[in-house]
C-alpha atoms as a PDB file:
ATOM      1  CA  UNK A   1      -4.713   1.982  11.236  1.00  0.00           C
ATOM      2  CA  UNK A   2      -3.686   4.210   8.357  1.00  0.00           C
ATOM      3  CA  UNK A   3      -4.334   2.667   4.460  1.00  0.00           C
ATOM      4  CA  UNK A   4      -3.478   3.331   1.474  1.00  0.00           C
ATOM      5  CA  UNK A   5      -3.946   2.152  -1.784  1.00  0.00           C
ATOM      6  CA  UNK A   6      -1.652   1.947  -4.666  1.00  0.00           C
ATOM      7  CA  UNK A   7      -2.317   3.722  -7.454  1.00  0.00           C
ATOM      8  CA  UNK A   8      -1.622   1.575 -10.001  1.00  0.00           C
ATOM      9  CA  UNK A   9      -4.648  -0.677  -9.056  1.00  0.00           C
ATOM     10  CA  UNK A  10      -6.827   2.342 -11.253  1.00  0.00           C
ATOM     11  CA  UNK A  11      -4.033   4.071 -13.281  1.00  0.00           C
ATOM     12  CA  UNK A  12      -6.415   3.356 -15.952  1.00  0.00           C
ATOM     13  CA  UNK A  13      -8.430   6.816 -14.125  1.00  0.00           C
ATOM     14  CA  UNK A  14      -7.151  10.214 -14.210  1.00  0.00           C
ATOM     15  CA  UNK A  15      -5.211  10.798 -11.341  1.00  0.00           C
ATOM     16  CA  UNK A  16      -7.716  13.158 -10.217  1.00  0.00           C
ATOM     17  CA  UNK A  17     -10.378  10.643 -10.311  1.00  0.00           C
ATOM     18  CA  UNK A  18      -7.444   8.049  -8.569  1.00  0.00           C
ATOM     19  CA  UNK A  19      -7.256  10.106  -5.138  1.00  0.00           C
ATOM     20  CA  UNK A  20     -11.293  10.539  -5.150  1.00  0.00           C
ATOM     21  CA  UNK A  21     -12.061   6.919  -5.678  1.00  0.00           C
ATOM     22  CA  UNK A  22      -9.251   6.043  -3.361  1.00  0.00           C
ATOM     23  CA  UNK A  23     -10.928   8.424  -0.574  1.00  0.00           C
ATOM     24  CA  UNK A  24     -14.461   7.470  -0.995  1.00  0.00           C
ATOM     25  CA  UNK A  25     -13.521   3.848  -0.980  1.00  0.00           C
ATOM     26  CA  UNK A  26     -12.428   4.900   3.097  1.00  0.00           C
ATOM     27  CA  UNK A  27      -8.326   4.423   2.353  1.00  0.00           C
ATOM     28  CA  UNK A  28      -5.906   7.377   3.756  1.00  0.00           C
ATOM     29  CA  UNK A  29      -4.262   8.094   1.196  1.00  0.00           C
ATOM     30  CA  UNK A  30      -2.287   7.034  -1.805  1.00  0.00           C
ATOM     31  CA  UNK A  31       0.936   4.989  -2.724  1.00  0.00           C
ATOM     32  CA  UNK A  32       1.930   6.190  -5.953  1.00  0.00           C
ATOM     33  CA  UNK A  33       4.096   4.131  -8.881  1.00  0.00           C
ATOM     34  CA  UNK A  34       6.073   7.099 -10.516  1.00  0.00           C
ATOM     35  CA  UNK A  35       5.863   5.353 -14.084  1.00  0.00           C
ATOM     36  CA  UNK A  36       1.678   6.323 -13.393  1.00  0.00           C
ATOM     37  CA  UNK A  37       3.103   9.962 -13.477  1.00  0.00           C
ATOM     38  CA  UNK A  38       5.097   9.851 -16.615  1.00  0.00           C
ATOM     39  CA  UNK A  39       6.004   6.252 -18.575  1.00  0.00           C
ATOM     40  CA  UNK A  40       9.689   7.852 -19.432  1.00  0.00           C
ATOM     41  CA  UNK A  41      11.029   9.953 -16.850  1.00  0.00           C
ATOM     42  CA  UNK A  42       8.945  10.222 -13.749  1.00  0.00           C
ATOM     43  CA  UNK A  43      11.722  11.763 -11.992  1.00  0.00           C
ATOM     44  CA  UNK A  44      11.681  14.640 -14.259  1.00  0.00           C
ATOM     45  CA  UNK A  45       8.202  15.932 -13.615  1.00  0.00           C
ATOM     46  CA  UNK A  46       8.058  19.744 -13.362  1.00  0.00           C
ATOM     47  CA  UNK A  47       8.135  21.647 -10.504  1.00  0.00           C
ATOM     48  CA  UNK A  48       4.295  23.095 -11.348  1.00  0.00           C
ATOM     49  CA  UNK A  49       3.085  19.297 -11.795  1.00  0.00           C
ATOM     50  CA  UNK A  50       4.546  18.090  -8.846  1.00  0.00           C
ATOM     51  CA  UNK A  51       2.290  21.078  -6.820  1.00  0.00           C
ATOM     52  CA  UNK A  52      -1.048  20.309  -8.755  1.00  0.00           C
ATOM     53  CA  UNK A  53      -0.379  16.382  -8.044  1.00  0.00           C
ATOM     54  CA  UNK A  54       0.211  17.442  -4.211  1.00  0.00           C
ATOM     55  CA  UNK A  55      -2.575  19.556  -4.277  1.00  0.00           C
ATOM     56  CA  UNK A  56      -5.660  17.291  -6.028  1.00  0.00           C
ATOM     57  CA  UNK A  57      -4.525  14.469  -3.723  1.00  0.00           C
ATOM     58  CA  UNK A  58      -4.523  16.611  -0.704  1.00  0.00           C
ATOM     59  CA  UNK A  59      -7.963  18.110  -1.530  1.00  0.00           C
ATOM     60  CA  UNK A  60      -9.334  14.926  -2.665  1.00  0.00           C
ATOM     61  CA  UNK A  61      -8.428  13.145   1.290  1.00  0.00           C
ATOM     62  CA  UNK A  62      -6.466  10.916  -0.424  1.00  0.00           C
ATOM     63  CA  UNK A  63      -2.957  12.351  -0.121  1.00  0.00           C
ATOM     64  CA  UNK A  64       0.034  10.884  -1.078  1.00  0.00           C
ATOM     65  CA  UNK A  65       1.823   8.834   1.076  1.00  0.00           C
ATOM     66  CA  UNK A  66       4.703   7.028  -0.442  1.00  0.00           C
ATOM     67  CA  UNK A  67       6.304   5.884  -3.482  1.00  0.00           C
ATOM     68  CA  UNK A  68       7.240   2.061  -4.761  1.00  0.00           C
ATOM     69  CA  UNK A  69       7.883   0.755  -8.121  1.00  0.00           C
ATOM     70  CA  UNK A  70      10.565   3.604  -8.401  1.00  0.00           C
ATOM     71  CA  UNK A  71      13.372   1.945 -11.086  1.00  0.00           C
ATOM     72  CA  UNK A  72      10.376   0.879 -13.875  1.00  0.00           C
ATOM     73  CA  UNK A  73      10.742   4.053 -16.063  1.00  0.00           C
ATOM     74  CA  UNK A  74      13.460   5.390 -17.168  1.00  0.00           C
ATOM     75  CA  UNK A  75      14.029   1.799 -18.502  1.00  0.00           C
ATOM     76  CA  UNK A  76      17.496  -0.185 -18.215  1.00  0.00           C
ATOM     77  CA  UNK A  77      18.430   0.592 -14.347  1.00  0.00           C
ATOM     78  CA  UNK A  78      19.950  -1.440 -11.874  1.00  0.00           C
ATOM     79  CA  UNK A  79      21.103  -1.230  -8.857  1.00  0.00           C
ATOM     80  CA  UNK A  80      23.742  -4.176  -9.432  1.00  0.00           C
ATOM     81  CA  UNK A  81      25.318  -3.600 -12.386  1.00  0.00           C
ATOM     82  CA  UNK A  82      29.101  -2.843 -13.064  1.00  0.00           C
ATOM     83  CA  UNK A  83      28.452  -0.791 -15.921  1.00  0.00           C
ATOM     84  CA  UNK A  84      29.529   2.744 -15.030  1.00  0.00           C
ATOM     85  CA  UNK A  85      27.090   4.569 -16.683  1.00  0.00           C
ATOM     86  CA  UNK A  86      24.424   2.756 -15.941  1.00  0.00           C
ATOM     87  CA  UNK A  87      25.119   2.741 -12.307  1.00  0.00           C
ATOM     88  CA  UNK A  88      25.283   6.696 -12.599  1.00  0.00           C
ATOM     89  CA  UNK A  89      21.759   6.952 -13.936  1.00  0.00           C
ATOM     90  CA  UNK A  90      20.847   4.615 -11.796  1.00  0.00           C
ATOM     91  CA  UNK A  91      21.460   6.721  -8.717  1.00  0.00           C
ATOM     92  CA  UNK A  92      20.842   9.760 -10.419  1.00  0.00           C
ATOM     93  CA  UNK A  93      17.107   8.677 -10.908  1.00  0.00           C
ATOM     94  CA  UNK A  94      16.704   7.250  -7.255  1.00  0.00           C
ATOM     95  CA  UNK A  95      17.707  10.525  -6.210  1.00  0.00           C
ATOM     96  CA  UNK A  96      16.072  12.286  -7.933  1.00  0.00           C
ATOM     97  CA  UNK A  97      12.543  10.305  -7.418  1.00  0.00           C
ATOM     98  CA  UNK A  98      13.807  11.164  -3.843  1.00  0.00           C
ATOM     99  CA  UNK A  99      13.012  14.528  -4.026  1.00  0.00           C
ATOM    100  CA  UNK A 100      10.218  14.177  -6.027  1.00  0.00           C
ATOM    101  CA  UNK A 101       8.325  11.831  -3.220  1.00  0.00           C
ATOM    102  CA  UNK A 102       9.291  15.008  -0.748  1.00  0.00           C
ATOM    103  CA  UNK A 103       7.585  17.277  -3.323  1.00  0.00           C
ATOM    104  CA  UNK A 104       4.724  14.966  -3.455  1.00  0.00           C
ATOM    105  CA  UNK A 105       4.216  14.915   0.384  1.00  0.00           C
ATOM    106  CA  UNK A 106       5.263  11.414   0.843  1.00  0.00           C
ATOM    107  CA  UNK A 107       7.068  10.215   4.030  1.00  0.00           C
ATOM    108  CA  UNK A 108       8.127   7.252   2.345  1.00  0.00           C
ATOM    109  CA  UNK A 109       9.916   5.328  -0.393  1.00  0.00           C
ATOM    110  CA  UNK A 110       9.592   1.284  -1.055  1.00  0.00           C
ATOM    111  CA  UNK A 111      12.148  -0.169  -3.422  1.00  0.00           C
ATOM    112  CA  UNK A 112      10.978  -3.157  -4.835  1.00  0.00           C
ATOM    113  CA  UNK A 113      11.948  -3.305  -8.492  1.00  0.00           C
ATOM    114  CA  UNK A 114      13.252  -6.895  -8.574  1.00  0.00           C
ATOM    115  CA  UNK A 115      14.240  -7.045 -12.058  1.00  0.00           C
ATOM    116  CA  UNK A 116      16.932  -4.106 -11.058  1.00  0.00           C
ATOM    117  CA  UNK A 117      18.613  -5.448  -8.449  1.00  0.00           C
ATOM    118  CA  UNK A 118      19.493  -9.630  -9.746  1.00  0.00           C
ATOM    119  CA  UNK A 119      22.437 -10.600  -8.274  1.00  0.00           C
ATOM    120  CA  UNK A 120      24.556 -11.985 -11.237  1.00  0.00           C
ATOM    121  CA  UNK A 121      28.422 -11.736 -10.730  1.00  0.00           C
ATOM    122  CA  UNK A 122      31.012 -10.455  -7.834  1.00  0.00           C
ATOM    123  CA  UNK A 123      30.828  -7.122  -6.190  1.00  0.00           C
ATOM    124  CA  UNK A 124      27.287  -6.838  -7.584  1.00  0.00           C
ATOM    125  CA  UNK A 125      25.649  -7.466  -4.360  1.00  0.00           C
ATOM    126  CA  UNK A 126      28.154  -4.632  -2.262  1.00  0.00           C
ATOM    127  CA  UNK A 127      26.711  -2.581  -5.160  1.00  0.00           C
ATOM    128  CA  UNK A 128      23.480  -2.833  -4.633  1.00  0.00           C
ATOM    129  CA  UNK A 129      24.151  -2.208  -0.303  1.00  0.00           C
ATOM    130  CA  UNK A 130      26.112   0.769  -2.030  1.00  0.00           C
ATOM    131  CA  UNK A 131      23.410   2.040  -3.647  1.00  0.00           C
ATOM    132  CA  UNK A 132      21.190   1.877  -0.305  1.00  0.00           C
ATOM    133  CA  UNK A 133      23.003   3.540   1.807  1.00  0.00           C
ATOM    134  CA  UNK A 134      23.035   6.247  -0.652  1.00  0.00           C
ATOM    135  CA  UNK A 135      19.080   6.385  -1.005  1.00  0.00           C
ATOM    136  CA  UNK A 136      18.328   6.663   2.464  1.00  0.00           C
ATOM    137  CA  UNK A 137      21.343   9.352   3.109  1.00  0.00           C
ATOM    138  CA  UNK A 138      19.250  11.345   0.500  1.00  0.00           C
ATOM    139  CA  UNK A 139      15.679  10.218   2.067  1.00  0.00           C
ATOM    140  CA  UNK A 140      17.118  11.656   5.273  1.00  0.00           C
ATOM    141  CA  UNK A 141      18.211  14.758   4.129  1.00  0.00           C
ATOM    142  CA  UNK A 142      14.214  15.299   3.135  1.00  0.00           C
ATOM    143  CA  UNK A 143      13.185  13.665   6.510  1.00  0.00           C
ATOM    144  CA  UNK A 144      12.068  10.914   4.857  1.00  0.00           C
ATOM    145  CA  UNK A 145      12.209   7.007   5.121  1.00  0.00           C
ATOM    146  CA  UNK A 146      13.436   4.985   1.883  1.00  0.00           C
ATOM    147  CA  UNK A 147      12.523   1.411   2.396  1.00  0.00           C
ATOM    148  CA  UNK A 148      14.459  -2.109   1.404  1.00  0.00           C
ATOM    149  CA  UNK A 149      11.574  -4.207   0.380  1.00  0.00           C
ATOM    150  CA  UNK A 150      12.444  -7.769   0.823  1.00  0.00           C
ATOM    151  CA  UNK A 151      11.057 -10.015  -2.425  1.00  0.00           C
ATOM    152  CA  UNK A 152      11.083 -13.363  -2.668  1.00  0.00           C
ATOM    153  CA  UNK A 153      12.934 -15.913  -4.900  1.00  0.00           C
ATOM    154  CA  UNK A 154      10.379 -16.212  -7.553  1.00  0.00           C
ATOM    155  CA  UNK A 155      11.530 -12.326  -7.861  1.00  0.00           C
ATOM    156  CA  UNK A 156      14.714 -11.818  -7.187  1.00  0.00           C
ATOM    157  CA  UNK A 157      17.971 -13.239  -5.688  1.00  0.00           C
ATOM    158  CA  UNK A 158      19.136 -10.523  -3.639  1.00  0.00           C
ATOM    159  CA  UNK A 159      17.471  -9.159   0.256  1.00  0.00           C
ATOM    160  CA  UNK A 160      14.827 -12.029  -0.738  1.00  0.00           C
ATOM    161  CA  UNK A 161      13.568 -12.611   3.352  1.00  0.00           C
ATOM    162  CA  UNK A 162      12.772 -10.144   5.880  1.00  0.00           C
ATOM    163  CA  UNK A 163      15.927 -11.358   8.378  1.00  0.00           C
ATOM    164  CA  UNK A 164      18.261 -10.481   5.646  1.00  0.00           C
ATOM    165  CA  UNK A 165      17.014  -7.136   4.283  1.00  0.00           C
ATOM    166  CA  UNK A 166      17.047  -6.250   7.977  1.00  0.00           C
ATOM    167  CA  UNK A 167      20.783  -7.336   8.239  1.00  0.00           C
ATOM    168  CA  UNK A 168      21.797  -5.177   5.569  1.00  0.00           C
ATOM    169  CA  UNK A 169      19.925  -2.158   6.867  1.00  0.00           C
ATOM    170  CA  UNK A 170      21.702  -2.767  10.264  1.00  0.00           C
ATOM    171  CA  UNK A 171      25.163  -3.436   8.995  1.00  0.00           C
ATOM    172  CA  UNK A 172      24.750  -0.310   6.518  1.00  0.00           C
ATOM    173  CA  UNK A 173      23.404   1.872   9.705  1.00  0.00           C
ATOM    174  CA  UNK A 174      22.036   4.903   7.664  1.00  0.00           C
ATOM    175  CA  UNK A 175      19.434   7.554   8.896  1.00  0.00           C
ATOM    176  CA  UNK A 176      16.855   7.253   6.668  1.00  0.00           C
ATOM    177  CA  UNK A 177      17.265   3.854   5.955  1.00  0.00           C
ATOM    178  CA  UNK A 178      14.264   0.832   6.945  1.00  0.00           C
ATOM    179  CA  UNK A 179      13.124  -1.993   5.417  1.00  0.00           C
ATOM    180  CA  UNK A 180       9.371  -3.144   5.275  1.00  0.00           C
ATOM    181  CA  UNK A 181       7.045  -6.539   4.965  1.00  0.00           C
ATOM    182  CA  UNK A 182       4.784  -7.612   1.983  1.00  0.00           C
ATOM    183  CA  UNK A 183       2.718  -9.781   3.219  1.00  0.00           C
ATOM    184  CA  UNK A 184       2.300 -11.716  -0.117  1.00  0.00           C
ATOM    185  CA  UNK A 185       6.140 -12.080  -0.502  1.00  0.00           C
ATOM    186  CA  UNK A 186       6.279 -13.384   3.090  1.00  0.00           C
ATOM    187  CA  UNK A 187       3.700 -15.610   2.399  1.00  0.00           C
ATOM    188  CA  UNK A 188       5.843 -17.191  -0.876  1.00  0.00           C
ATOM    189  CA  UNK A 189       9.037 -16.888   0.939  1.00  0.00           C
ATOM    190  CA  UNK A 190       9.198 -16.775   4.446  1.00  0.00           C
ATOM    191  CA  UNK A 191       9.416 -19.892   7.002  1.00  0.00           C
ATOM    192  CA  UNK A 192       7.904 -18.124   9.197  1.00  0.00           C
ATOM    193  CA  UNK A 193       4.218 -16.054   8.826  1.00  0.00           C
ATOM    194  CA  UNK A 194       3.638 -12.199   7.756  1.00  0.00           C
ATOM    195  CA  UNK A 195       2.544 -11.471  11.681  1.00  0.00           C
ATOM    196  CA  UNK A 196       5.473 -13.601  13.222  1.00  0.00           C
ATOM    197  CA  UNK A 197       8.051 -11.658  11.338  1.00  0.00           C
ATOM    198  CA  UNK A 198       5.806  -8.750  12.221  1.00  0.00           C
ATOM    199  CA  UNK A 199       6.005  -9.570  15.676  1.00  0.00           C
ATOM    200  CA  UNK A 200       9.510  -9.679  16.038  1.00  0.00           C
ATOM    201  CA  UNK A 201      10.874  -7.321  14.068  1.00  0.00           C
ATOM    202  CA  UNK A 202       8.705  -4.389  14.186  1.00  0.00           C
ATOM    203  CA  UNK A 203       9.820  -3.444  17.937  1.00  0.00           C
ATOM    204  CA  UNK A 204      13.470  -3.048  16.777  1.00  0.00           C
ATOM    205  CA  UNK A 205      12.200  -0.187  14.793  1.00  0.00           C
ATOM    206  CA  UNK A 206      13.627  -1.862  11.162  1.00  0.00           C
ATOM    207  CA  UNK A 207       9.950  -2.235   9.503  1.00  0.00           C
ATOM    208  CA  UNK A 208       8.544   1.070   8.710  1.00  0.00           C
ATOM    209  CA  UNK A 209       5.698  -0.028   5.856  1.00  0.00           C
ATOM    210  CA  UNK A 210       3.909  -2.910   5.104  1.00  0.00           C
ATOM    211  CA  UNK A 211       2.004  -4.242   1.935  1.00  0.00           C
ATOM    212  CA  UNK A 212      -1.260  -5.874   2.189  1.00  0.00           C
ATOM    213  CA  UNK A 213      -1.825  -8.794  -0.226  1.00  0.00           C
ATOM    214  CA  UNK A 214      -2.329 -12.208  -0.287  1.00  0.00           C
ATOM    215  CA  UNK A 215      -0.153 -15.073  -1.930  1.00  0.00           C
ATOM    216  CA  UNK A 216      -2.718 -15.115  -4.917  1.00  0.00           C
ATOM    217  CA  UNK A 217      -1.531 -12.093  -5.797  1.00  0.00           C
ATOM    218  CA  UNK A 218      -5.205 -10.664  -5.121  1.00  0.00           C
ATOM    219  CA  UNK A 219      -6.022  -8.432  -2.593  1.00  0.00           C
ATOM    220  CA  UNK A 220      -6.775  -9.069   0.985  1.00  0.00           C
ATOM    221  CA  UNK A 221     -10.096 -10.943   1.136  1.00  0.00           C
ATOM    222  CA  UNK A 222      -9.559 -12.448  -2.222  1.00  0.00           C
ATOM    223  CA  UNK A 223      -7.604 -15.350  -1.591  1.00  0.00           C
ATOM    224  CA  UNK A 224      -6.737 -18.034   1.743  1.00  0.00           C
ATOM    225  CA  UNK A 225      -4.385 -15.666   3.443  1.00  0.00           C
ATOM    226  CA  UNK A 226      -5.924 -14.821   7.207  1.00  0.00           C
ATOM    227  CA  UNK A 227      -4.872 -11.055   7.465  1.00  0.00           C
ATOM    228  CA  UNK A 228      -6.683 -10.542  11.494  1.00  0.00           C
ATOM    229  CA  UNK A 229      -3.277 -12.470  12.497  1.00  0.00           C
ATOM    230  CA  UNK A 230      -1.318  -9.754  10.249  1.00  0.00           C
ATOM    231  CA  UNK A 231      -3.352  -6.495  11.866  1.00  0.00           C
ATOM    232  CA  UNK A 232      -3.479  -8.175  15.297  1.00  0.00           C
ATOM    233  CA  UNK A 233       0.218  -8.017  15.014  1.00  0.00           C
ATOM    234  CA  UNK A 234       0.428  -4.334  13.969  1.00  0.00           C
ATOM    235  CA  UNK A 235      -2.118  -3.713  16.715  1.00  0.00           C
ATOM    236  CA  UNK A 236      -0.257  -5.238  19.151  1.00  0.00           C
ATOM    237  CA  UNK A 237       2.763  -3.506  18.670  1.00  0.00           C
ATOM    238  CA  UNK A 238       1.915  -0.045  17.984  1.00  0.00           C
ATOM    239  CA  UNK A 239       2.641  -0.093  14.610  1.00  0.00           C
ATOM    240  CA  UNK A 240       2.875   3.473  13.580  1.00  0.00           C
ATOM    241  CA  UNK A 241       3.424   3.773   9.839  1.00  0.00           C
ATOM    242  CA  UNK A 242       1.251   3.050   6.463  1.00  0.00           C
ATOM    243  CA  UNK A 243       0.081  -0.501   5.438  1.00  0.00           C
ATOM    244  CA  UNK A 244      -0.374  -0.360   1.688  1.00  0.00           C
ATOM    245  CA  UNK A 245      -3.032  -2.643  -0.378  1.00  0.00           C
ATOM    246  CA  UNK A 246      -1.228  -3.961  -3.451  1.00  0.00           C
ATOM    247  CA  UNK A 247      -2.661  -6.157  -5.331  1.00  0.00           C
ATOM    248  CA  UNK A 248      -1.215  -7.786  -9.037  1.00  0.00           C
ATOM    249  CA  UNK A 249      -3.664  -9.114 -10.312  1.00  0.00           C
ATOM    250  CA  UNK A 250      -7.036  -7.290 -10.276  1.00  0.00           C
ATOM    251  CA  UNK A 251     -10.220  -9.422  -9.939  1.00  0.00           C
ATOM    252  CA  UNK A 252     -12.560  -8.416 -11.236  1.00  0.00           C
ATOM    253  CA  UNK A 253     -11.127  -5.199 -12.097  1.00  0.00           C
ATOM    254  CA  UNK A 254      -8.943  -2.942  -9.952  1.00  0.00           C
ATOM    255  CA  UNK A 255     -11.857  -0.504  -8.768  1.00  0.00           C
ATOM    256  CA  UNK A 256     -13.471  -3.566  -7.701  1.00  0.00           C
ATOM    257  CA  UNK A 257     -10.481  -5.444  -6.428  1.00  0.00           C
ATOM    258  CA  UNK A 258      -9.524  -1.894  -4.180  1.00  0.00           C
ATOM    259  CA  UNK A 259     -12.969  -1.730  -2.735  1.00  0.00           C
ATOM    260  CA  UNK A 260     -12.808  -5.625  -1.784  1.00  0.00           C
ATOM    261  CA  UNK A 261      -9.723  -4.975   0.041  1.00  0.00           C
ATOM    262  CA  UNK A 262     -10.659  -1.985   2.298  1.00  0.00           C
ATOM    263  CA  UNK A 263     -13.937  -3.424   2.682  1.00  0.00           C
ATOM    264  CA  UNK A 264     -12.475  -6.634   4.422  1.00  0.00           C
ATOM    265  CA  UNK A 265      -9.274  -4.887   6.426  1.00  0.00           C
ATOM    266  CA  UNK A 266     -12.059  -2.259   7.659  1.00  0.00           C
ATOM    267  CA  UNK A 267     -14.057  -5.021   8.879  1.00  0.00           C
ATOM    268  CA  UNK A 268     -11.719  -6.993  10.755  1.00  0.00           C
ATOM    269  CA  UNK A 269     -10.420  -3.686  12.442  1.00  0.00           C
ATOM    270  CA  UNK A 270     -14.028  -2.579  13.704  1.00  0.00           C
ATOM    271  CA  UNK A 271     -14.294  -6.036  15.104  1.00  0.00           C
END
């Protein structure tokens, strides 16, 4: 079972200091947030950055994995709107944080980003399939995976359960294209549990990353969620991919809160 952890849990470290933390803690490797990189235009990082990033994380054992939180900075995207211009840097930036997860090493993309993708007026849903099918036409170019992360209502109002986010990535039928699970959105959302969706949809092939959190918005072990159900499931059937711990809220603090959370998952899997 490869883990990562999400850097934003210790952006308050050098990212140096991120990757070796991260691997002496016993995760695989890292999910990065690109506003950790650069608050105003992650997608812009230099060529010679994106190699030293690559390379500290690589030599550290805690490479980097994937990217998620990927329409935070620049500010004023979404994925909805009808505004031309908008829409333009919209999908400029999504491609371009495309290339940058290749450069990085990642495999994988999650787009989250709930607040730029609300679901307000007509057409702005097809927009935001639009705008999908792109991404993962441009993740597969790189041999990479860009992920529709289902949220739930208290989030946003669009691909807010597993079922439907899996729908669209059907319908749209793009290589590169997937959706994924967070197991704390499930949790708020979902009728049924994180390791029944698992179950069921993970041997289509549609779920290629999960998140590992619980419904408190701590991290696994920090709350009531049961998560040998959720890693049974992946067990079971031969989940292949990268679960990622993300925690929100980080009790006591988020070197504490990441060591909690591998801690517990590591336990339950050597049982």
């Amino acid at each position: 079972m490869r883990i990562s952890l999400c850097n934003e849990v210790v952006a308050s470290l050098p990212f140096a200091q991120q990757t070796k933390l991260a691997a002496a803690l016993g995760y695989d490797g890292l999910e990065v947030a690109p506003f950790t990189l650069d608050a105003e235009a992650p997608h812009l990082l230099p060529a010679a950055r994106r190699a030293e990033l690559r390379r500290i994380a690589a030599e550290e054992g805690a490479p980097i994995t994937s990217l998620h939180w990927l329409l935070v900075a620049p500010a004023g995207l979404s994925i909805t709107t009808a505004d031309a211009a908008t829409r333009t840097r919209t999908l400029d930036v999504m491609q371009r944080l495309v290339g940058l997860a290749a450069d990085l090493g990642a495999t994988l993309l999650v787009h989250g980003s709930p607040k730029q993708r609300q679901v307000t007026a007509d057409g702005d849903a097809q927009r935001a399939e639009e705008a999908m099918a792109q991404a993962g036409a441009w993740a597969a170019q790189h041999g990479l995976t860009y992920c529709l992360e289902p949220l739930d209502a208290g989030q946003t109002n669009w691909a807010r359960t597993v079922a439907e986010a899996v729908e669209i990535v059907t319908r749209l039928d793009v290589p590169g294209l997937a959706t994924m699970l967070d197991v704390s959105a499930a949790g708020n959302g979902e009728q049924d549990s994180a390791a029944a969706l698992l179950r069921r949809f993970i041997p289509g092939g549609r779920i290629a990353h999960v998140h590992l959190n619980d419904r408190n918005r701590r991290g696994p072990g920090q709350g009531s969620d049961a998560f040998r159900p959720v890693l049974d499931a992946l067990i079971d059937t031969r989940y292949s991919g990268f679960c990622a711990v993300e925690p929100f809220d980080y009790h006591p603090d988020g070197a504490t809160s990441a060591a909690r959370a591998i801690g517990y998952l590591r336990g339950i899997l050597e049982e």
